[in-house]
PDB file of N, CA and C in Angstrom:
ATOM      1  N   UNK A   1       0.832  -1.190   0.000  1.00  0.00           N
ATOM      2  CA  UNK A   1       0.000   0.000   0.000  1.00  0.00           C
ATOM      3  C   UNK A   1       0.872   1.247   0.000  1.00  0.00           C
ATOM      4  N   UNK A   2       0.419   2.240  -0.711  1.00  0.00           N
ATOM      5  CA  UNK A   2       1.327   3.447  -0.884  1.00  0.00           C
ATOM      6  C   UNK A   2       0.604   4.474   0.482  1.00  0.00           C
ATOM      7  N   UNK A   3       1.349   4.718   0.794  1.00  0.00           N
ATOM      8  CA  UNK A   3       1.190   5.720   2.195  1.00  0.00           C
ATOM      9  C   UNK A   3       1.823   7.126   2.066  1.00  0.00           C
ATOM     10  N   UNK A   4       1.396   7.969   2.454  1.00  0.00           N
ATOM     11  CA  UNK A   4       1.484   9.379   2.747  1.00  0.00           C
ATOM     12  C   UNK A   4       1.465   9.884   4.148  1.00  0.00           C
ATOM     13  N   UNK A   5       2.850  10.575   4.854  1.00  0.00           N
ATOM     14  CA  UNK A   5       2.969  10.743   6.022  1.00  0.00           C
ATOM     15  C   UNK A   5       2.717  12.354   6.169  1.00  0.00           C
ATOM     16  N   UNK A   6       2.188  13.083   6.409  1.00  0.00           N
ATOM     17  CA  UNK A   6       2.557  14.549   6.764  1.00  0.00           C
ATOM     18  C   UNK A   6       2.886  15.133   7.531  1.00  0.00           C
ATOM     19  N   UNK A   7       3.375  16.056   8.026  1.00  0.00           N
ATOM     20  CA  UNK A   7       3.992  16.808   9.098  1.00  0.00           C
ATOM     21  C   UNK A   7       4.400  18.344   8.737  1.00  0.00           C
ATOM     22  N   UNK A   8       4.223  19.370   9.780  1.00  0.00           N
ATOM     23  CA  UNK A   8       3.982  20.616   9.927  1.00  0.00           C
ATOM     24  C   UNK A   8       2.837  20.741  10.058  1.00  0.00           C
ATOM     25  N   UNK A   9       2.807  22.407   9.036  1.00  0.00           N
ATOM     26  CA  UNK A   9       1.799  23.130   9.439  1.00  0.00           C
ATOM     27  C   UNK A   9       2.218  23.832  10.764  1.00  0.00           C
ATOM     28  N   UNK A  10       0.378  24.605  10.693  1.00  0.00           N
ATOM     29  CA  UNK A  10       0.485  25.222  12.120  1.00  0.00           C
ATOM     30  C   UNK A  10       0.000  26.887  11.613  1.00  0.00           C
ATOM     31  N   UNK A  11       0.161  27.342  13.144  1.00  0.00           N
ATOM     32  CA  UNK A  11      -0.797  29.030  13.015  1.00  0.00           C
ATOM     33  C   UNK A  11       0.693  29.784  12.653  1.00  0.00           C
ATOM     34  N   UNK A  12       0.516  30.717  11.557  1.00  0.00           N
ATOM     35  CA  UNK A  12       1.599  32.086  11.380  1.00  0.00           C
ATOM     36  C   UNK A  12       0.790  33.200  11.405  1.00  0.00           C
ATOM     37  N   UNK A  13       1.973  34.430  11.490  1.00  0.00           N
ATOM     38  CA  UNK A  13       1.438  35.667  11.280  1.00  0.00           C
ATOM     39  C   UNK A  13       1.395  35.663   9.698  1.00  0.00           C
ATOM     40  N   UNK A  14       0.683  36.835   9.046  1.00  0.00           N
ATOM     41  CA  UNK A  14       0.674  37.318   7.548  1.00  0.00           C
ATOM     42  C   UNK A  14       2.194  37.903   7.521  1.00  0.00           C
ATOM     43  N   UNK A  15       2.971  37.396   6.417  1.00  0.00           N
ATOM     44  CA  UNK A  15       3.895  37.856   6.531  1.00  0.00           C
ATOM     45  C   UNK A  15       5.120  36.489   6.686  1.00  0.00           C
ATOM     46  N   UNK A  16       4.667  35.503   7.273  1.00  0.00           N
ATOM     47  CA  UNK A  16       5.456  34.572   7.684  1.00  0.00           C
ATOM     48  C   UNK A  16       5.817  33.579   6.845  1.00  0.00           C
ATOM     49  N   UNK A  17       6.483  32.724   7.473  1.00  0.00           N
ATOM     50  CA  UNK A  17       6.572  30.980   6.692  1.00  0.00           C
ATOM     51  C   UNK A  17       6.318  30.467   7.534  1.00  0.00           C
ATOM     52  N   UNK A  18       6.309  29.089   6.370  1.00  0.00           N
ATOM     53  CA  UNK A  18       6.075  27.887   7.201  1.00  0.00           C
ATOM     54  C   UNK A  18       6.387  26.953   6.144  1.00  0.00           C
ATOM     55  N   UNK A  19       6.996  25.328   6.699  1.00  0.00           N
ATOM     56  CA  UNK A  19       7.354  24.351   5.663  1.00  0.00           C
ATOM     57  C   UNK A  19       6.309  23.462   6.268  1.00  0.00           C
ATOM     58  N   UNK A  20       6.131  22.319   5.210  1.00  0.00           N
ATOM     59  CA  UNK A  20       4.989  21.090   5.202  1.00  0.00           C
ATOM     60  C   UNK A  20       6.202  20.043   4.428  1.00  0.00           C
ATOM     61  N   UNK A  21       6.207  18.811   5.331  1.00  0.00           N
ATOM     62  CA  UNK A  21       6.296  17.604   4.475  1.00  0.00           C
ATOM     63  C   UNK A  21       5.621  16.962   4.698  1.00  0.00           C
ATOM     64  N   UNK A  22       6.505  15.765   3.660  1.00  0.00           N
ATOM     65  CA  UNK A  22       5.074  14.604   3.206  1.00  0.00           C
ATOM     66  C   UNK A  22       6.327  13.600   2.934  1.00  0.00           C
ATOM     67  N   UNK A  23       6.528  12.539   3.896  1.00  0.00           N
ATOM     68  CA  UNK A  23       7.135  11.453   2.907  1.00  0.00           C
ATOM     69  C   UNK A  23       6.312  10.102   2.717  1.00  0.00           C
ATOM     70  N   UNK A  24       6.521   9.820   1.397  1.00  0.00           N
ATOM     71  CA  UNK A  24       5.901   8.995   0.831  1.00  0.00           C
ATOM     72  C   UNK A  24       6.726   7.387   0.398  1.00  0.00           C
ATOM     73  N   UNK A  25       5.691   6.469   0.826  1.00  0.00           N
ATOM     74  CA  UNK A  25       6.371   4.679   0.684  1.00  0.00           C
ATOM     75  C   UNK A  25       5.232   4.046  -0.186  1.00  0.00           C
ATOM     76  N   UNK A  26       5.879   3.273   0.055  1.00  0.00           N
ATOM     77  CA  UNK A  26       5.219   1.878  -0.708  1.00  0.00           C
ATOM     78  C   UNK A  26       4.927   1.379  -2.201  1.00  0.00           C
ATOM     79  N   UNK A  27       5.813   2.030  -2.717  1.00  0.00           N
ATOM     80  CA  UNK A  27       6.102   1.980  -4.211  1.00  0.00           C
ATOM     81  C   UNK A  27       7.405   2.158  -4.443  1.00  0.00           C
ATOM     82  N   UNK A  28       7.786   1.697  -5.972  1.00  0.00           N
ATOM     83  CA  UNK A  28       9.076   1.605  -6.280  1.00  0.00           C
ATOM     84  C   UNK A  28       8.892   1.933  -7.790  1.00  0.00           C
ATOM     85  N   UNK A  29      10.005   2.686  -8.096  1.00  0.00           N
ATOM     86  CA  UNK A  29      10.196   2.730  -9.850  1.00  0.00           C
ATOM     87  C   UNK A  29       8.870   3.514 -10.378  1.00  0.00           C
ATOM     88  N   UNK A  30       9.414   3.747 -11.764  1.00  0.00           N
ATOM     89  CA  UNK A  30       8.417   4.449 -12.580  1.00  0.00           C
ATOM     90  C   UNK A  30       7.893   6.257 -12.623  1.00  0.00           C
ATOM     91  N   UNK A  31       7.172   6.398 -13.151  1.00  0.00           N
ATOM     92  CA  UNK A  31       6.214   8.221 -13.259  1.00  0.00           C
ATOM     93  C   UNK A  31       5.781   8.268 -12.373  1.00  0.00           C
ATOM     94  N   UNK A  32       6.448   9.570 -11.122  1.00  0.00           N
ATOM     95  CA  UNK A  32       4.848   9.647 -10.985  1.00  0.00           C
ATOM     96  C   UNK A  32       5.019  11.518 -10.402  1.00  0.00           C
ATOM     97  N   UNK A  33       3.998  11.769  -9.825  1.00  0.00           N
ATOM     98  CA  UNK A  33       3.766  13.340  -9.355  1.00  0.00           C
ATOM     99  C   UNK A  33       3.554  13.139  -8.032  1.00  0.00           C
ATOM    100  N   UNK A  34       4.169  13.970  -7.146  1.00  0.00           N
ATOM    101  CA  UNK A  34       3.722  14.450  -5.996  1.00  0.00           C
ATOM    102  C   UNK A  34       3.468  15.819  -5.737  1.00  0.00           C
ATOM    103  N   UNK A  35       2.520  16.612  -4.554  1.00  0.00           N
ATOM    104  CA  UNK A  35       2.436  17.519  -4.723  1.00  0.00           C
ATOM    105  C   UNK A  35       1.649  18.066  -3.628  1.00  0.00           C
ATOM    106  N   UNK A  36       1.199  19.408  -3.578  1.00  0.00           N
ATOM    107  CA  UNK A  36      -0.117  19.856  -2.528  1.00  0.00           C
ATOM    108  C   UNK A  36      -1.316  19.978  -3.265  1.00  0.00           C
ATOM    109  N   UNK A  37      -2.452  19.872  -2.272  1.00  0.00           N
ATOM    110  CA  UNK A  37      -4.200  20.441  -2.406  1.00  0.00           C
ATOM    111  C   UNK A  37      -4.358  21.332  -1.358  1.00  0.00           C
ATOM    112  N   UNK A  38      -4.784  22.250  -1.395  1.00  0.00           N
ATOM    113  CA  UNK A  38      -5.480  22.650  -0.252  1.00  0.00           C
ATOM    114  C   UNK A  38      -7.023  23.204  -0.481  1.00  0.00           C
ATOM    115  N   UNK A  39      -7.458  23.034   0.605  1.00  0.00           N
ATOM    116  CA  UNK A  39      -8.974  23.190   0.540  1.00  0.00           C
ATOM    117  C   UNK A  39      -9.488  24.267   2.038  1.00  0.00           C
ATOM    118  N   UNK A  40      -9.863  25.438   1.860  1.00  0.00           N
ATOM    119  CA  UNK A  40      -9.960  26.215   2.403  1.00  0.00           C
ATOM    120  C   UNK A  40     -11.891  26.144   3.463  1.00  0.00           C
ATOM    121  N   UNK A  41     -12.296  26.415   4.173  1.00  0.00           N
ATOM    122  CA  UNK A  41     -13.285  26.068   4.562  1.00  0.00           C
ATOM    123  C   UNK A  41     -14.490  26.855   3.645  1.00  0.00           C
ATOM    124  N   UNK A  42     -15.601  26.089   3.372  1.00  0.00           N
ATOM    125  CA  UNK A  42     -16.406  26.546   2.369  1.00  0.00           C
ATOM    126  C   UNK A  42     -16.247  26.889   1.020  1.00  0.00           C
ATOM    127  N   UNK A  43     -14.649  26.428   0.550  1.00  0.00           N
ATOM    128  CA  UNK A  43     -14.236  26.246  -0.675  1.00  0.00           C
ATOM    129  C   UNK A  43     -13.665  25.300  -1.372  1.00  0.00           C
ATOM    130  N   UNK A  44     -13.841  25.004  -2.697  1.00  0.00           N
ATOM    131  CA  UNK A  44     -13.815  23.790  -3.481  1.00  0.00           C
ATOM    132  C   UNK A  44     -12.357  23.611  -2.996  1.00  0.00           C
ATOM    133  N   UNK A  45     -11.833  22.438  -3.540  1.00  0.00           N
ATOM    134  CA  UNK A  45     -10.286  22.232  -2.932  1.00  0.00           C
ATOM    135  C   UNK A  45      -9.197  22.183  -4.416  1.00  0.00           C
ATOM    136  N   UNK A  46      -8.225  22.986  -4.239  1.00  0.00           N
ATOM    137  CA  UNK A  46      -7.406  23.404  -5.074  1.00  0.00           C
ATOM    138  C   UNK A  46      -6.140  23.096  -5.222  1.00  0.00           C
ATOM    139  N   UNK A  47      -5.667  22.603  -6.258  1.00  0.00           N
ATOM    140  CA  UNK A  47      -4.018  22.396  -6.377  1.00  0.00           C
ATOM    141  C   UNK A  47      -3.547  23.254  -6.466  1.00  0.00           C
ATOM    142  N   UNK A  48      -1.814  22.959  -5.868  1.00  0.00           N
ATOM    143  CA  UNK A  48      -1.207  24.519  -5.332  1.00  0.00           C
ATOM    144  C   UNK A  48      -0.059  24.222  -6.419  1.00  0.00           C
ATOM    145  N   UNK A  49       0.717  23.020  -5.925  1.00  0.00           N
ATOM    146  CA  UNK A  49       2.182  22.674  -7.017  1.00  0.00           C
ATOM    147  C   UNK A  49       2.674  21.548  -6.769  1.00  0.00           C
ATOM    148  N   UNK A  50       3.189  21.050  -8.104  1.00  0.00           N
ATOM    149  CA  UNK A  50       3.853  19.626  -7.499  1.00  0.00           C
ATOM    150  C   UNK A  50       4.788  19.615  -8.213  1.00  0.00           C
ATOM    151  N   UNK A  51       5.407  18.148  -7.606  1.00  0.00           N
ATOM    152  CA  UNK A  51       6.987  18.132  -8.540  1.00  0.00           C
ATOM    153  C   UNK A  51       7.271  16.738  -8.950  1.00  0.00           C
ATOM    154  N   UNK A  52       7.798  16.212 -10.132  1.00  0.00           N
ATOM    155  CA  UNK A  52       7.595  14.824 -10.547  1.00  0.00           C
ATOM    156  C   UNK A  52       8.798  14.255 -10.011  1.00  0.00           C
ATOM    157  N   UNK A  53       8.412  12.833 -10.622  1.00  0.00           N
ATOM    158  CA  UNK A  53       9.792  12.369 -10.073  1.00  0.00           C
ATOM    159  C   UNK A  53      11.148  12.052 -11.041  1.00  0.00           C
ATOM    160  N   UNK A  54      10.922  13.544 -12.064  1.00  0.00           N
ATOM    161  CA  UNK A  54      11.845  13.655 -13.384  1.00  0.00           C
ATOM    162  C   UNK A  54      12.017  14.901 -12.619  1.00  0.00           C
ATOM    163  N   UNK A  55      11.811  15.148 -11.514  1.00  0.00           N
ATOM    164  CA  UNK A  55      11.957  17.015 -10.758  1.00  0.00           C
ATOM    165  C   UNK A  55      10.944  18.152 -11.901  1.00  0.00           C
ATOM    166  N   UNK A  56      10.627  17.569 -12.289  1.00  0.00           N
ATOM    167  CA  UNK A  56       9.677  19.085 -12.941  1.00  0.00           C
ATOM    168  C   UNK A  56       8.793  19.579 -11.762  1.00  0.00           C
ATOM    169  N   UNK A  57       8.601  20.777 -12.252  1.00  0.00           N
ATOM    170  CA  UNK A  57       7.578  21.476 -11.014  1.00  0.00           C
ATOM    171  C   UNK A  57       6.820  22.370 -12.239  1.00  0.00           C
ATOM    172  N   UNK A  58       5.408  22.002 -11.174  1.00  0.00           N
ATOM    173  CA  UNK A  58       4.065  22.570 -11.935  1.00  0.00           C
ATOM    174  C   UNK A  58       3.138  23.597 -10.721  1.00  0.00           C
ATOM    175  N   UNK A  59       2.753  24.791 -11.037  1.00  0.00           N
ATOM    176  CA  UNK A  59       2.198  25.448 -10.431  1.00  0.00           C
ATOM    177  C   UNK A  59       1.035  25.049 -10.788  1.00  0.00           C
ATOM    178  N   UNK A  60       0.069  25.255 -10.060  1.00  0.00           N
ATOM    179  CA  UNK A  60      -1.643  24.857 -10.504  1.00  0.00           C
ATOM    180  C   UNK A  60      -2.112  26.596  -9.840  1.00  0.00           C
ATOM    181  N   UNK A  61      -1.710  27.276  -9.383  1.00  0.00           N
ATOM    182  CA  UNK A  61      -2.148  28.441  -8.292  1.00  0.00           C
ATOM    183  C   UNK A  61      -1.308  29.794  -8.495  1.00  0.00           C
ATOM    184  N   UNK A  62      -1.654  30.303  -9.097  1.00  0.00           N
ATOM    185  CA  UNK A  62      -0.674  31.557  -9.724  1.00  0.00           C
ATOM    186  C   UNK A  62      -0.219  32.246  -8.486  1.00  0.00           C
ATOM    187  N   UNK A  63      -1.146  32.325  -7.604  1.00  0.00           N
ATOM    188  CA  UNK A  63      -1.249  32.919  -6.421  1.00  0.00           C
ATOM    189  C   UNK A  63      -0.080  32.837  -5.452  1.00  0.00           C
ATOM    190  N   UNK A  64       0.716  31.958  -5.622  1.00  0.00           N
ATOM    191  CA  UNK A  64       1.676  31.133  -4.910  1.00  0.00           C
ATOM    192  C   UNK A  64       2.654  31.493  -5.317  1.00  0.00           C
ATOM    193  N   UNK A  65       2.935  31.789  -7.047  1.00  0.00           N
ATOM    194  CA  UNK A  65       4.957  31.698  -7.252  1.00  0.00           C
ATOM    195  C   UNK A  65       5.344  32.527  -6.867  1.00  0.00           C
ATOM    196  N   UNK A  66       6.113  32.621  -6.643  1.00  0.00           N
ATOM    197  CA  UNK A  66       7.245  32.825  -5.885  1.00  0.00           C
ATOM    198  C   UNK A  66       7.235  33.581  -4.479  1.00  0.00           C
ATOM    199  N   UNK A  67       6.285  32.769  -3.691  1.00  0.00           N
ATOM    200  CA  UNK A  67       5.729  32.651  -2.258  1.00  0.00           C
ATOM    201  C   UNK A  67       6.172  30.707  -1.964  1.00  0.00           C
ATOM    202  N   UNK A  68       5.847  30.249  -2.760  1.00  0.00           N
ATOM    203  CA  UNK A  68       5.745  28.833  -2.310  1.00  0.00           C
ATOM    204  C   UNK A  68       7.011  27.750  -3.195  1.00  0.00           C
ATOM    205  N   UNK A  69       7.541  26.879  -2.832  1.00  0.00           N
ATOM    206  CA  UNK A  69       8.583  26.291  -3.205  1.00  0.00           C
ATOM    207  C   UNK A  69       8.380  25.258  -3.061  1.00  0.00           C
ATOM    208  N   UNK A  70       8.289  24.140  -4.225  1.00  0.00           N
ATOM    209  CA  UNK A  70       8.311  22.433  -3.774  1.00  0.00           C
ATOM    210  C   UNK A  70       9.462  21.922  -3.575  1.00  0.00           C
ATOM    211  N   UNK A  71      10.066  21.285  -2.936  1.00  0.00           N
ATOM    212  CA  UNK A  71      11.107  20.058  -3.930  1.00  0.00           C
ATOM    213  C   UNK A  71      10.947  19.007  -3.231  1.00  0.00           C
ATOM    214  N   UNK A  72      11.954  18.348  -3.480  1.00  0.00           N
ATOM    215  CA  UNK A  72      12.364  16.746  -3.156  1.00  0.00           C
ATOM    216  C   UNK A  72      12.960  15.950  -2.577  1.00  0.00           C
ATOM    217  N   UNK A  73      13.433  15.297  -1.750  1.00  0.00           N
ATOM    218  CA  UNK A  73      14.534  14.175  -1.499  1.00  0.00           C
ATOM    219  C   UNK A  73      14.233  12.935  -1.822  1.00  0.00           C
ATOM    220  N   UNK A  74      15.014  12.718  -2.771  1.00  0.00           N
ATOM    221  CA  UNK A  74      14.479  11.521  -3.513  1.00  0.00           C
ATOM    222  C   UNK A  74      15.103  10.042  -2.471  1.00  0.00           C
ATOM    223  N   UNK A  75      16.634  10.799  -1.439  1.00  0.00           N
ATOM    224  CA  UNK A  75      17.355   9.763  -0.350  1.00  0.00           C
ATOM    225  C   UNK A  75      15.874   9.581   0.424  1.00  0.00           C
ATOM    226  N   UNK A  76      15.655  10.077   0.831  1.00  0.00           N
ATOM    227  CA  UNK A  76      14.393  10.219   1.910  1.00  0.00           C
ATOM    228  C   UNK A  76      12.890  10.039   1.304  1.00  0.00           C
ATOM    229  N   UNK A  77      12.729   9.818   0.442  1.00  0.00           N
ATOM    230  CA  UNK A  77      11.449  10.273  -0.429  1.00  0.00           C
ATOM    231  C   UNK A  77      10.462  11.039   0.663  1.00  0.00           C
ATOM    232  N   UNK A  78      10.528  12.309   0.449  1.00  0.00           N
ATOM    233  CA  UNK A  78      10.132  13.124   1.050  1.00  0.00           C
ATOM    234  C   UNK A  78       9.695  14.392   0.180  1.00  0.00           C
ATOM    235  N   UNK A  79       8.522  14.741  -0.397  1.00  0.00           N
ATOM    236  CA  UNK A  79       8.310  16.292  -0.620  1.00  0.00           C
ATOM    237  C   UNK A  79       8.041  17.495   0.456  1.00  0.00           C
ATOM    238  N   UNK A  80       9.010  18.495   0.311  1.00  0.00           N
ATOM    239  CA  UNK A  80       8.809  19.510   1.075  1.00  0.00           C
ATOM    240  C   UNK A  80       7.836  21.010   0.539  1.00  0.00           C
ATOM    241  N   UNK A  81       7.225  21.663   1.242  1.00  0.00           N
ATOM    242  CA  UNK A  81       6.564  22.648   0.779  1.00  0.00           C
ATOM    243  C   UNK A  81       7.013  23.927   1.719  1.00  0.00           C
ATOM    244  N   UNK A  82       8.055  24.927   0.958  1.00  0.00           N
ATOM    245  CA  UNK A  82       8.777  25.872   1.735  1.00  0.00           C
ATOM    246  C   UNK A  82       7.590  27.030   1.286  1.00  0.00           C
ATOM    247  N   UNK A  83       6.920  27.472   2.282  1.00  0.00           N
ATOM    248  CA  UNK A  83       6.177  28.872   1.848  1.00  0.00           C
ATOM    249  C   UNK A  83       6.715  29.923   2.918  1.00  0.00           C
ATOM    250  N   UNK A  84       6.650  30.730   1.812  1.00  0.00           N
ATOM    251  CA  UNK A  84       6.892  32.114   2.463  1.00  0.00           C
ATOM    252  C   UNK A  84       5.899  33.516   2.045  1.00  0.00           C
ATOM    253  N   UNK A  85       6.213  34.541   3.067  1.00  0.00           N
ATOM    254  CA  UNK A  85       5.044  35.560   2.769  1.00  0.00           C
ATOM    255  C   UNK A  85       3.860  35.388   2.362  1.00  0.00           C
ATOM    256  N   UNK A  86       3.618  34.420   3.764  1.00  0.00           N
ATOM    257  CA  UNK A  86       2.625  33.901   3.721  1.00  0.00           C
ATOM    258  C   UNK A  86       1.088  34.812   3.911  1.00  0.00           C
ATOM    259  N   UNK A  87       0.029  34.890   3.328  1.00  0.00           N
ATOM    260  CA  UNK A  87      -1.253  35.350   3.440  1.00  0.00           C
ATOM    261  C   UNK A  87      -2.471  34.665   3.700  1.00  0.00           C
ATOM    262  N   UNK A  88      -3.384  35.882   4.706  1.00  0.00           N
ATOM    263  CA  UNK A  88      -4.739  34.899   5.331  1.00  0.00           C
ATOM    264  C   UNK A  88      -5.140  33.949   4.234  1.00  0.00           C
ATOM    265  N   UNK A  89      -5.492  34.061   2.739  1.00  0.00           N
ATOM    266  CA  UNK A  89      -5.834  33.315   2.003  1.00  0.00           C
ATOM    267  C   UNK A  89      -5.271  32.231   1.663  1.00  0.00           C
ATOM    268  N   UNK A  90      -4.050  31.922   2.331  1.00  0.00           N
ATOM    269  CA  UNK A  90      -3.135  31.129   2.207  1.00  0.00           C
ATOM    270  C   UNK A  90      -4.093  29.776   3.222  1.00  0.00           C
ATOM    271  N   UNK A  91      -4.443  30.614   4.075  1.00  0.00           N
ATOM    272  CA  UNK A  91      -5.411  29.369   5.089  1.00  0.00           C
ATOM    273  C   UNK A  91      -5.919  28.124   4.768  1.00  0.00           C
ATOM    274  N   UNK A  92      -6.045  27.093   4.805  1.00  0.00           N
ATOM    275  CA  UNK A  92      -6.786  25.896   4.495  1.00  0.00           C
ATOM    276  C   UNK A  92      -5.824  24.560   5.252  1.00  0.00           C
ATOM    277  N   UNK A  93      -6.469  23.429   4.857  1.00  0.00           N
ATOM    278  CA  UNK A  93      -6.244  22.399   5.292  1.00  0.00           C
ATOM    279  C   UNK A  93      -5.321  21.597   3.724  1.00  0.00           C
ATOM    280  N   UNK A  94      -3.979  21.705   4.042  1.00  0.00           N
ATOM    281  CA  UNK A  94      -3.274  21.060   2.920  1.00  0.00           C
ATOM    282  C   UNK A  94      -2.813  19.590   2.972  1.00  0.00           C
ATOM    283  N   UNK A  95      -3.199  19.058   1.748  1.00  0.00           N
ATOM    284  CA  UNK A  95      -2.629  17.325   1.472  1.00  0.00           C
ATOM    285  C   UNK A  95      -1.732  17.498   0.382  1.00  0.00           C
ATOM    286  N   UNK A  96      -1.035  16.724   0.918  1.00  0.00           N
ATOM    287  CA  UNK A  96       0.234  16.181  -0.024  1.00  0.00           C
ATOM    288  C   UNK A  96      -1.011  14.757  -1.077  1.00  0.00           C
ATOM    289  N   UNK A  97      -0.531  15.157  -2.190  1.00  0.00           N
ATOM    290  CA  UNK A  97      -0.497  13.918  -3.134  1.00  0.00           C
ATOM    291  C   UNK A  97      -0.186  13.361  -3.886  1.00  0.00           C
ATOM    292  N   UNK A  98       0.038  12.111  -3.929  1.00  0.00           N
ATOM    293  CA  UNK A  98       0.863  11.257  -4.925  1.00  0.00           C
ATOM    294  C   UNK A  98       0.312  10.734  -6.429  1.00  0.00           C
ATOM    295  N   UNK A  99       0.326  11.022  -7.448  1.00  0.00           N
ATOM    296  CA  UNK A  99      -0.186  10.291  -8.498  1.00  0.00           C
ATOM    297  C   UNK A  99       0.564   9.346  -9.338  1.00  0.00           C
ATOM    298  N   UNK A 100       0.033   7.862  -9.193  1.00  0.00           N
ATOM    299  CA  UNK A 100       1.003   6.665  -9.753  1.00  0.00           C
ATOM    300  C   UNK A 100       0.743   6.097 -10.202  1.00  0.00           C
ATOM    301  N   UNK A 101       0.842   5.508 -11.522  1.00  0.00           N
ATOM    302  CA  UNK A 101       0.136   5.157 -12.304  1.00  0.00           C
ATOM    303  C   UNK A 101      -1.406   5.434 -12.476  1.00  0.00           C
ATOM    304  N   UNK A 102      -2.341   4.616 -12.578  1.00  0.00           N
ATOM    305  CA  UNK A 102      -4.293   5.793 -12.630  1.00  0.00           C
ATOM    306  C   UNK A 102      -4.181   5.716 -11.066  1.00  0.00           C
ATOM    307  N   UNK A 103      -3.854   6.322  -9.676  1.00  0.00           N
ATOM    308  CA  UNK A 103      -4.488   6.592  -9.297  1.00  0.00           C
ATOM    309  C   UNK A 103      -3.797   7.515  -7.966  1.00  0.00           C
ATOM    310  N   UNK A 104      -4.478   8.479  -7.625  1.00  0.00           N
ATOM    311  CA  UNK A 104      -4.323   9.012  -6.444  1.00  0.00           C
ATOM    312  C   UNK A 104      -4.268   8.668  -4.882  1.00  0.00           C
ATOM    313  N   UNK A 105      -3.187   9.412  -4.426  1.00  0.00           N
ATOM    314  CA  UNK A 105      -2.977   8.552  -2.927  1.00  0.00           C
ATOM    315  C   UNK A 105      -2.973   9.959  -2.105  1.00  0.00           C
ATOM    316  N   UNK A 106      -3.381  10.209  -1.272  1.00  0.00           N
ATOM    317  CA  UNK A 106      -3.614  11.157   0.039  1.00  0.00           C
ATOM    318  C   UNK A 106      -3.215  11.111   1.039  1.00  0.00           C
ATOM    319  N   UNK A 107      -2.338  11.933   1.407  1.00  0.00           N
ATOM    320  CA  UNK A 107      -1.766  11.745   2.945  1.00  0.00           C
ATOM    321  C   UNK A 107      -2.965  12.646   3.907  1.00  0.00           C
ATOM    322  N   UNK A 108      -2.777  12.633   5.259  1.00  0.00           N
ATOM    323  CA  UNK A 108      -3.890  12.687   6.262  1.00  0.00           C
ATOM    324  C   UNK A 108      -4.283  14.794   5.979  1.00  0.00           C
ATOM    325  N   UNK A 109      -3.549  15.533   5.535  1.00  0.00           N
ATOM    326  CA  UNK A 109      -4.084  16.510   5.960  1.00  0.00           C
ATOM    327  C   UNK A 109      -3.386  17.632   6.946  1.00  0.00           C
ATOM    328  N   UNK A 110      -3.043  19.114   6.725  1.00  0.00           N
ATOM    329  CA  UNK A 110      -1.832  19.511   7.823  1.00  0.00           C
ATOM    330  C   UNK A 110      -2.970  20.810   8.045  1.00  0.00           C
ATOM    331  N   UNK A 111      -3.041  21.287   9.203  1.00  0.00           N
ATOM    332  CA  UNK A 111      -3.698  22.918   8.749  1.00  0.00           C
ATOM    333  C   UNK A 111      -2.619  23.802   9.016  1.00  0.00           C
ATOM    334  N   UNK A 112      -2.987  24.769   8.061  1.00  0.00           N
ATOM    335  CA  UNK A 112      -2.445  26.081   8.011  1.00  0.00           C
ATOM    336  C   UNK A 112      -3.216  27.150   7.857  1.00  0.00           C
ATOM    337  N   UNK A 113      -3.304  27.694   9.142  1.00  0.00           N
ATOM    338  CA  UNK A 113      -3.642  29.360   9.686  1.00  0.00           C
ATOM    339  C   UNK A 113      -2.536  30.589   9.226  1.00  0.00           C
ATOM    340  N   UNK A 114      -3.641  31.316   8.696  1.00  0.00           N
ATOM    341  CA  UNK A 114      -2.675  32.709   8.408  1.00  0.00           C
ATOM    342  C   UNK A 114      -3.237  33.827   9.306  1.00  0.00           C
ATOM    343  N   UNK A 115      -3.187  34.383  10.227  1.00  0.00           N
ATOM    344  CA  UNK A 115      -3.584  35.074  10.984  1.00  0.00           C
ATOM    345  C   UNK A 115      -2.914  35.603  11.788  1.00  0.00           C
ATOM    346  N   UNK A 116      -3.442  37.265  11.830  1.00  0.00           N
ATOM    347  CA  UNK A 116      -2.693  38.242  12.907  1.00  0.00           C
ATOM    348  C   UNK A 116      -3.305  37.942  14.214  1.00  0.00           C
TER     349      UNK A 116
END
């Protein structure tokens, strides 16, 4: 079974950072994407950016470049999510996800508060 671990998050001021990982098991070899969702309360849930495992990186959230940073450790299989100048709209509940061959895998979920 492919698993998704997360860790961080947490409350910042506007203005701040904060990093999110995600390391991911239970597969070996081949394509695939990892990346964030976040889903804000009372709003549809949105991709932010991910990064393959050829290292490409894809923004889905205009809102984000060059506020938000993916990458990788491929020793660790681990995606990290470095954000900075950070904003209230930035708020929601973010998942890391994996796409591998047809199908999607979800790690548990981190929150992130933007608030003075």
């Amino acid at each position: 079974q492919i698993h998704l671990a997360q860790s961080g998050g947490g409350l910042v001021q506007p203005g701040g950072s904060l990093r999110l990982s995600c390391a991911y098991s239970g597969f070996t070899g081949g394509y695939y994407v990892v990346g964030w969702w976040r889903q804000a309360p009372g709003k549809e849930r949105e991709g932010v950016l991910c990064i393959t495992s050829t290292y490409g990186v894809t923004y889905y959230e205009d809102s984000v470049k060059g506020r938000f940073t993916i990458s990788r450790d491929s020793a660790k299989n681990t995606v990290l999510l470095q954000m900075t100048s950070l904003k209230p709209e930035d708020t929601a509940v973010y998942h890391c996800k994996i796409h591998v061959g047809l199908t999607d895998y979800w790690g548990q979920g981190t929150q992130v508060t933007v608030s003075s």
